[in-house]
C-alpha atoms as a PDB file:
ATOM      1  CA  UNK A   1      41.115  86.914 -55.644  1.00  0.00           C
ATOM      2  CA  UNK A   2      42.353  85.979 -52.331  1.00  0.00           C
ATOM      3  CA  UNK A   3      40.524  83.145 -50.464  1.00  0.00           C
ATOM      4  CA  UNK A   4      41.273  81.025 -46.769  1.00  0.00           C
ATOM      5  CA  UNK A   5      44.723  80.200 -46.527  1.00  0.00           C
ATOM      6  CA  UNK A   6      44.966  76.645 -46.220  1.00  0.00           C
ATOM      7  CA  UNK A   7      47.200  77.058 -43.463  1.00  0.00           C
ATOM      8  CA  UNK A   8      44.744  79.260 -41.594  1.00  0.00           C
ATOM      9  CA  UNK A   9      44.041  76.921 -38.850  1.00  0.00           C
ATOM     10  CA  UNK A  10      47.609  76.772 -38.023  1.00  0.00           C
ATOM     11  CA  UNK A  11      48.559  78.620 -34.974  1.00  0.00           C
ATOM     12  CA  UNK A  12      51.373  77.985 -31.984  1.00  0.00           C
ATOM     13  CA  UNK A  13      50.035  75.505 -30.235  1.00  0.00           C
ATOM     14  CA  UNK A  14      48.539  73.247 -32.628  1.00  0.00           C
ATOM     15  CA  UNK A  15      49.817  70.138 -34.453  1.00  0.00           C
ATOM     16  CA  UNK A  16      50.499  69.528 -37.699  1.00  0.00           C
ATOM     17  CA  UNK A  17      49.920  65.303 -38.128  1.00  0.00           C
ATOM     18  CA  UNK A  18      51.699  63.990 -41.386  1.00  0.00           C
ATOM     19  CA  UNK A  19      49.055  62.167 -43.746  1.00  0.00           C
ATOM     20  CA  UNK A  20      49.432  58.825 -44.306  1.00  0.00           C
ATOM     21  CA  UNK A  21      50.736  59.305 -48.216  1.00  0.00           C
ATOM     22  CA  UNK A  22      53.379  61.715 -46.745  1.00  0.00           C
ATOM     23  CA  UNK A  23      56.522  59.640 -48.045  1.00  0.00           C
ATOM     24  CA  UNK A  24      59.034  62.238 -46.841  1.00  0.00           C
ATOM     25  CA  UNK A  25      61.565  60.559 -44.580  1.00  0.00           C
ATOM     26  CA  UNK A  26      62.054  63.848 -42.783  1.00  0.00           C
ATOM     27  CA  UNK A  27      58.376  63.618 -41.640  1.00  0.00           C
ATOM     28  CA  UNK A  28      56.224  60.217 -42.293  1.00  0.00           C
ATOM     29  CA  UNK A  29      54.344  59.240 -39.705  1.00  0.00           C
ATOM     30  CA  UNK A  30      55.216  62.337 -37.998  1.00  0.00           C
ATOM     31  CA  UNK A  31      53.708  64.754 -35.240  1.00  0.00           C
ATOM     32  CA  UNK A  32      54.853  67.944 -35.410  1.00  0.00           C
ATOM     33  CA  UNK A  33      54.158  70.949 -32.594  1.00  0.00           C
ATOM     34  CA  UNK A  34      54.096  74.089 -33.754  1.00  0.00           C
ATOM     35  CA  UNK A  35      55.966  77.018 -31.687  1.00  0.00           C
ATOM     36  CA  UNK A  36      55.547  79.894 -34.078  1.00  0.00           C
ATOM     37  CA  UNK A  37      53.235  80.446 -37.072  1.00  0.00           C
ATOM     38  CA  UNK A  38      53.089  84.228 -39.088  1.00  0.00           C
ATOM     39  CA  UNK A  39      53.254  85.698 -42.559  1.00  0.00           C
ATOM     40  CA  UNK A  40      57.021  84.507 -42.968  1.00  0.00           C
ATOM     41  CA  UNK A  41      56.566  81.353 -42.104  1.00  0.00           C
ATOM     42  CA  UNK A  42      56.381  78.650 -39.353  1.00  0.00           C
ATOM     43  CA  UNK A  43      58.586  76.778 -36.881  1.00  0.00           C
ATOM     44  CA  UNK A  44      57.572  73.798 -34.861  1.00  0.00           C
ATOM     45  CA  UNK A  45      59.540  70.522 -33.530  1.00  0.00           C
ATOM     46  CA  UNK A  46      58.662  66.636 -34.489  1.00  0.00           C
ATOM     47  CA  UNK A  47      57.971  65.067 -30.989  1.00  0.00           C
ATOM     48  CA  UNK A  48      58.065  61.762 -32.016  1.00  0.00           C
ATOM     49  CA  UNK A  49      61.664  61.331 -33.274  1.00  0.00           C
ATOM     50  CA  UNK A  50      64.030  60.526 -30.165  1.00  0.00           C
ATOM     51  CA  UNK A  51      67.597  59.430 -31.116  1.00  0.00           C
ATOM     52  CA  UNK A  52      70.069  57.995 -29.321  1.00  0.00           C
ATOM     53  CA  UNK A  53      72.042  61.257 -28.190  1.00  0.00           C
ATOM     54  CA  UNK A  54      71.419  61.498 -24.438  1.00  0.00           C
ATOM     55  CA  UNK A  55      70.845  65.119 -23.174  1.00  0.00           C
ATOM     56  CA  UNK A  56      73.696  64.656 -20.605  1.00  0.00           C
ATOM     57  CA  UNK A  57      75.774  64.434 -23.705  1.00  0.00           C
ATOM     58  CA  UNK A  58      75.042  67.685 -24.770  1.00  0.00           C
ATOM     59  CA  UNK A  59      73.828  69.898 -22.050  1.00  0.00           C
ATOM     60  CA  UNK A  60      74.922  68.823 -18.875  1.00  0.00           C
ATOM     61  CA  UNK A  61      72.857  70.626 -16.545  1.00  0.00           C
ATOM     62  CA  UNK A  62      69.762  69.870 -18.204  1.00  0.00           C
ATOM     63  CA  UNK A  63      70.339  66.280 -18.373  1.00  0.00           C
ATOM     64  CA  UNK A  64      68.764  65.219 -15.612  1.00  0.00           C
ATOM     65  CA  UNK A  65      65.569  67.459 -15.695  1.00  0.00           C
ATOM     66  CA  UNK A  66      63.931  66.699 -18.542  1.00  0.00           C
ATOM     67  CA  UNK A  67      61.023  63.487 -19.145  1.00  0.00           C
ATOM     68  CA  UNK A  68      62.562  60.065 -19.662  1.00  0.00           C
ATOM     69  CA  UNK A  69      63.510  58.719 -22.119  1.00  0.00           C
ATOM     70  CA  UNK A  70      66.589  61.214 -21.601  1.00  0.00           C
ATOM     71  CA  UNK A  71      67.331  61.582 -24.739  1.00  0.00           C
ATOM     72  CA  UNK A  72      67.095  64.146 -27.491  1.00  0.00           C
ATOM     73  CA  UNK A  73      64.321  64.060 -29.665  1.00  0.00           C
ATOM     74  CA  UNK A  74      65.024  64.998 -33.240  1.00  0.00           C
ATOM     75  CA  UNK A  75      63.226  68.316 -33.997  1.00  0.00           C
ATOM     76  CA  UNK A  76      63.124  68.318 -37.159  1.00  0.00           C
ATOM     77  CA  UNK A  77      65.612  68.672 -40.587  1.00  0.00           C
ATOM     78  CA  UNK A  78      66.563  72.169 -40.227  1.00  0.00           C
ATOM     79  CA  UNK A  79      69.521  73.362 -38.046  1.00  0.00           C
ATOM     80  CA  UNK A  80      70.271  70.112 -36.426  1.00  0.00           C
ATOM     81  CA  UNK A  81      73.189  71.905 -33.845  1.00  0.00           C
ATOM     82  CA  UNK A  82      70.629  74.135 -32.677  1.00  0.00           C
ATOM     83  CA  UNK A  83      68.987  72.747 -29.336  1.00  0.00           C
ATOM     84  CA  UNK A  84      65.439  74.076 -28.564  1.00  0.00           C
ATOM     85  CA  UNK A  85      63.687  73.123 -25.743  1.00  0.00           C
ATOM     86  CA  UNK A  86      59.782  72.456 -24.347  1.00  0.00           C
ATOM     87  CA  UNK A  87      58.048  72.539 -21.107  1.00  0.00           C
ATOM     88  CA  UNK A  88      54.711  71.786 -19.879  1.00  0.00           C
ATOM     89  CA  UNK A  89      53.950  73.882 -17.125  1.00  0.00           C
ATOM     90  CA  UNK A  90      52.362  73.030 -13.843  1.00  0.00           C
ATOM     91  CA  UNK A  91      48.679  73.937 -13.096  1.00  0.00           C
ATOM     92  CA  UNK A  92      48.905  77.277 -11.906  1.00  0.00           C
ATOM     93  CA  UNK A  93      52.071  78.751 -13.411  1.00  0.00           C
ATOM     94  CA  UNK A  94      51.945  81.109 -16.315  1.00  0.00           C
ATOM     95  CA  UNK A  95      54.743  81.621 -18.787  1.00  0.00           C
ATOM     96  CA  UNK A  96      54.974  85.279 -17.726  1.00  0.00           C
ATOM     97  CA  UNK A  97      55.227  83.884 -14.005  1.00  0.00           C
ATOM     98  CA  UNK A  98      58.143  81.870 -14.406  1.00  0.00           C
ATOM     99  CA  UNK A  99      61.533  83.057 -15.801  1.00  0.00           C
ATOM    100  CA  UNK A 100      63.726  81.848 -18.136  1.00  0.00           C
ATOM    101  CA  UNK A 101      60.464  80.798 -20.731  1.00  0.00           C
ATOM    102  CA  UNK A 102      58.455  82.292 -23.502  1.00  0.00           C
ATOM    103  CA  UNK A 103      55.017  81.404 -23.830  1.00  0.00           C
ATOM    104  CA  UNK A 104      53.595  79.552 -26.792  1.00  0.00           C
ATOM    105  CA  UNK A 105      50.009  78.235 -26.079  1.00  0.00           C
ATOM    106  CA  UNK A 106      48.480  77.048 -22.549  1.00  0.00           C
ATOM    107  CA  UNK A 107      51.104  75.603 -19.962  1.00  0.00           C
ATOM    108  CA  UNK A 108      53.622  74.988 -23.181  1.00  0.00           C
ATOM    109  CA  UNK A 109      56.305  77.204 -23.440  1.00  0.00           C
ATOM    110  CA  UNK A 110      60.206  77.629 -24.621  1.00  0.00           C
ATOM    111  CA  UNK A 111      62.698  77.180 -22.366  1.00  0.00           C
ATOM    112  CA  UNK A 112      65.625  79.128 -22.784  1.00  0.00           C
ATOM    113  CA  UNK A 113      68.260  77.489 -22.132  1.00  0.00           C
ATOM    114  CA  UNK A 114      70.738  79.458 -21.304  1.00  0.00           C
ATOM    115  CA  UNK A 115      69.023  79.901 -17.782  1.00  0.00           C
ATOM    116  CA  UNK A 116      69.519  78.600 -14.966  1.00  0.00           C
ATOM    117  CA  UNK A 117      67.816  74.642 -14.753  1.00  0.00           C
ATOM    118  CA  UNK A 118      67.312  74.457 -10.624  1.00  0.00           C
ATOM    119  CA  UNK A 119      65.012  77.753 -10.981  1.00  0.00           C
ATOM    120  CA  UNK A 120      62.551  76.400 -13.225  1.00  0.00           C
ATOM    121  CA  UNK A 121      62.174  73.175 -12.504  1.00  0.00           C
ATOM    122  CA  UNK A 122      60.348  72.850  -9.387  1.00  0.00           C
ATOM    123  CA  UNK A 123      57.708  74.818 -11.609  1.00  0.00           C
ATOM    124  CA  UNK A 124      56.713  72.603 -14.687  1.00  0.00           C
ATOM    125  CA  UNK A 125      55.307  68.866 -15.306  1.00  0.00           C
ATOM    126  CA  UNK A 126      58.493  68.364 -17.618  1.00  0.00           C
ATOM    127  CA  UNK A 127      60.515  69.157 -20.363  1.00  0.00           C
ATOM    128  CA  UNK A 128      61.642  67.616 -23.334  1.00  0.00           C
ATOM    129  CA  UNK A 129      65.463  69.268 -25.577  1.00  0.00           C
ATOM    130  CA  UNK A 130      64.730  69.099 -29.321  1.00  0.00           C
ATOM    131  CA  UNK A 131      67.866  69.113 -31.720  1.00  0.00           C
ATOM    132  CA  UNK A 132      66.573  71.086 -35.127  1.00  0.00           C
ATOM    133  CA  UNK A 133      63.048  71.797 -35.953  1.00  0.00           C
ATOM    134  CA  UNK A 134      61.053  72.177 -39.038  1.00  0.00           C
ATOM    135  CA  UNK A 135      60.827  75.157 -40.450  1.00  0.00           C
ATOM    136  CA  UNK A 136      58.477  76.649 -43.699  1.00  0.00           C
ATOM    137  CA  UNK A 137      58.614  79.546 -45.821  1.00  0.00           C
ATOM    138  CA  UNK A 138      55.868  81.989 -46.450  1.00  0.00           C
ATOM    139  CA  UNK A 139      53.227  80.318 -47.958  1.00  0.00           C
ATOM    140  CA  UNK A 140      55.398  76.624 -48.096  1.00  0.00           C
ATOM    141  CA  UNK A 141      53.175  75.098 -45.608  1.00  0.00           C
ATOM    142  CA  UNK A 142      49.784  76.130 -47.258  1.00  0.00           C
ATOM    143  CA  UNK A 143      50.809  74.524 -50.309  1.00  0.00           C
ATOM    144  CA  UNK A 144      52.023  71.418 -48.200  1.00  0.00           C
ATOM    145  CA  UNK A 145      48.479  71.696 -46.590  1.00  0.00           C
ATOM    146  CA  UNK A 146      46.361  71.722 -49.880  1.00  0.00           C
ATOM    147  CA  UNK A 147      48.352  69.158 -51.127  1.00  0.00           C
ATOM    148  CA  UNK A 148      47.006  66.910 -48.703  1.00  0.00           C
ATOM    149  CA  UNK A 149      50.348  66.523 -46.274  1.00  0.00           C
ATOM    150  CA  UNK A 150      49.282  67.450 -43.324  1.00  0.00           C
ATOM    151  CA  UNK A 151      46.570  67.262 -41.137  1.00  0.00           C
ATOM    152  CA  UNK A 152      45.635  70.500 -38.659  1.00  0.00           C
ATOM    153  CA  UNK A 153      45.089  69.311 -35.031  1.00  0.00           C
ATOM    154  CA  UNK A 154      44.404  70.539 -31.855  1.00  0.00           C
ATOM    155  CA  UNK A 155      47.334  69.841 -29.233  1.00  0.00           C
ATOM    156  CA  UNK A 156      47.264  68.725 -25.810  1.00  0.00           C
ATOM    157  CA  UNK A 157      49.507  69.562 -23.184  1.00  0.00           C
ATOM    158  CA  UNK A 158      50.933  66.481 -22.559  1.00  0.00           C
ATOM    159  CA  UNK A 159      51.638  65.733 -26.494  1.00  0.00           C
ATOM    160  CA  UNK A 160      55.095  67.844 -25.820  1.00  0.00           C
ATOM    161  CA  UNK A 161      56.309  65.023 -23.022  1.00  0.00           C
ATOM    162  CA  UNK A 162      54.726  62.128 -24.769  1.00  0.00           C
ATOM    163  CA  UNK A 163      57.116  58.802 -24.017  1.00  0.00           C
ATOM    164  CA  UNK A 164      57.918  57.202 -27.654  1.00  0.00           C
ATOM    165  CA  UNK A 165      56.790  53.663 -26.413  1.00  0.00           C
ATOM    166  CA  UNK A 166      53.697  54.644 -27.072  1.00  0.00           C
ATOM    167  CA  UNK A 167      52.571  55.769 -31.327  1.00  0.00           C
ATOM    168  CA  UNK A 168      51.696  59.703 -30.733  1.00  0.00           C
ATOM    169  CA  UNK A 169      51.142  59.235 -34.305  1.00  0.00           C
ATOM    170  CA  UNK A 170      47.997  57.016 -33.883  1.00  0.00           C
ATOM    171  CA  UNK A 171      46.871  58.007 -30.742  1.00  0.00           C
ATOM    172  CA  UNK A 172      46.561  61.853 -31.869  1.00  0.00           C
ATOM    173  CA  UNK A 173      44.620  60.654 -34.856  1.00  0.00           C
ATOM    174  CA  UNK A 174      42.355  57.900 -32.787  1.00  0.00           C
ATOM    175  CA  UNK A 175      41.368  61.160 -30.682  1.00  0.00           C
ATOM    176  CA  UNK A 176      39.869  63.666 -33.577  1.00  0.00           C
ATOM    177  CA  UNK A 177      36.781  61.594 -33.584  1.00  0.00           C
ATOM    178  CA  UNK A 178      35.561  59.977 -37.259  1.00  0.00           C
ATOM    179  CA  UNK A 179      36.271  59.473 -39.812  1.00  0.00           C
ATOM    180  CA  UNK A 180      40.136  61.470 -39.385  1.00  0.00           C
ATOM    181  CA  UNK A 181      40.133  58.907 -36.105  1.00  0.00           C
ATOM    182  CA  UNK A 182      39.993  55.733 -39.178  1.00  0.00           C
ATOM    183  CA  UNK A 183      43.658  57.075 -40.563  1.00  0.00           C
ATOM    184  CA  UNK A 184      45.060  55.681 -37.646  1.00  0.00           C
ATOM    185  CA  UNK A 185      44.854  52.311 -38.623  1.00  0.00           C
ATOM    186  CA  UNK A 186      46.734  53.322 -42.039  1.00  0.00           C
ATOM    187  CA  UNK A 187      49.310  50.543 -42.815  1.00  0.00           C
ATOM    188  CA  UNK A 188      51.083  53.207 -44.584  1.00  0.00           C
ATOM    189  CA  UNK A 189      52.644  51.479 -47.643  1.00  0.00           C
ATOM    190  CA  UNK A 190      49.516  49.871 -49.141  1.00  0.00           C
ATOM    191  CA  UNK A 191      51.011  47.221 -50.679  1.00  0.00           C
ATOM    192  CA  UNK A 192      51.320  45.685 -47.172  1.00  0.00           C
ATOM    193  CA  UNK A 193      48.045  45.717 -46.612  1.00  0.00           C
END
């Protein structure tokens, strides 16, 4: 008897927020935006993970187009040497408008980047170079879902160029209202508490 999936809800576009009791160093405390989501399984990048590589470093003519800090942002465990990149659109462009992107929800889309930089910059709010991304098997991330990992959230634009100073963490859970709004506050290891 087949009921919901539990990963239903999921859909490019939307963000997965790791619970609080999520102890796996890949993802605690993590925000993760997903890019692609189907039967097989589903890809997104953590945007909350920068590390200390600089773009310049490893694409040079990127470097100096995408959001400070400059840096690449881990995407997630899963092919670390593979770079991926986001964009947020400006207001008025369309993915199918602007080459060199593929659309995955709204003004965010993937920027391929083996284009050309100069052509597409003049036409988005920013962009942000991921190295990996998280990646689930068929039915992994349901069963990661019912077992209380992640929370299901919608995603706003500017989540994809948001500056790690500030906790995306907290401040995507403060914004889904109560009482989801409360787990933002988690201490995370209780014994601190």
């Amino acid at each position: 008897m087949g009921g919901v999936r539990a990963d239903a809800e999921v859909e490019p576009g939307t963000l997965l927020v790791a619970a609080p009791t999520m102890f796996d160093p890949n993802f605690r405390r993590t925000v993760v935006f997903v890019i692609d989501h189907r039967d097989e399984g589903t890809l997104g990048v953590v945007l909350n993970r920068p590390s200390e590589v600089e773009v310049d470093e490893v694409l040079p003519n990127w470097g100096e187009h995408v959001v400070a800090p400059r840096s690449v942002f881990v995407g997630g465990p899963v092919e670390k040497k593979t770079a991926l990149c986001l964009a947020a659109l400006r207001t008025g462009e369309t993915a199918a408008s602007v080459p060199g992107v593929i659309a995955v929800r709204g003004p965010v889309a993937l920027v391929d980047l083996d284009a050309e930089p100069d052509a597409l910059v003049q036409r988005v709010r920013g962009m942000r170079v991921f190295a990996g991304y998280a990646g689930w098997d068929s039915g992994q991330l349901a069963e990661e879902i019912d077992r209380g990992d992640w929370l299901i959230v919608p995603a706003l634009p500017g989540d994809v160029l948001a500056t790690p100073d500030g906790d995306l963490w907290s401040q995507v859970l403060r914004r889904q209202g109560l009482p989801t709004a409360f787990l933002a506050t988690h201490p995370g290891d209780l014994q601190l508490n």
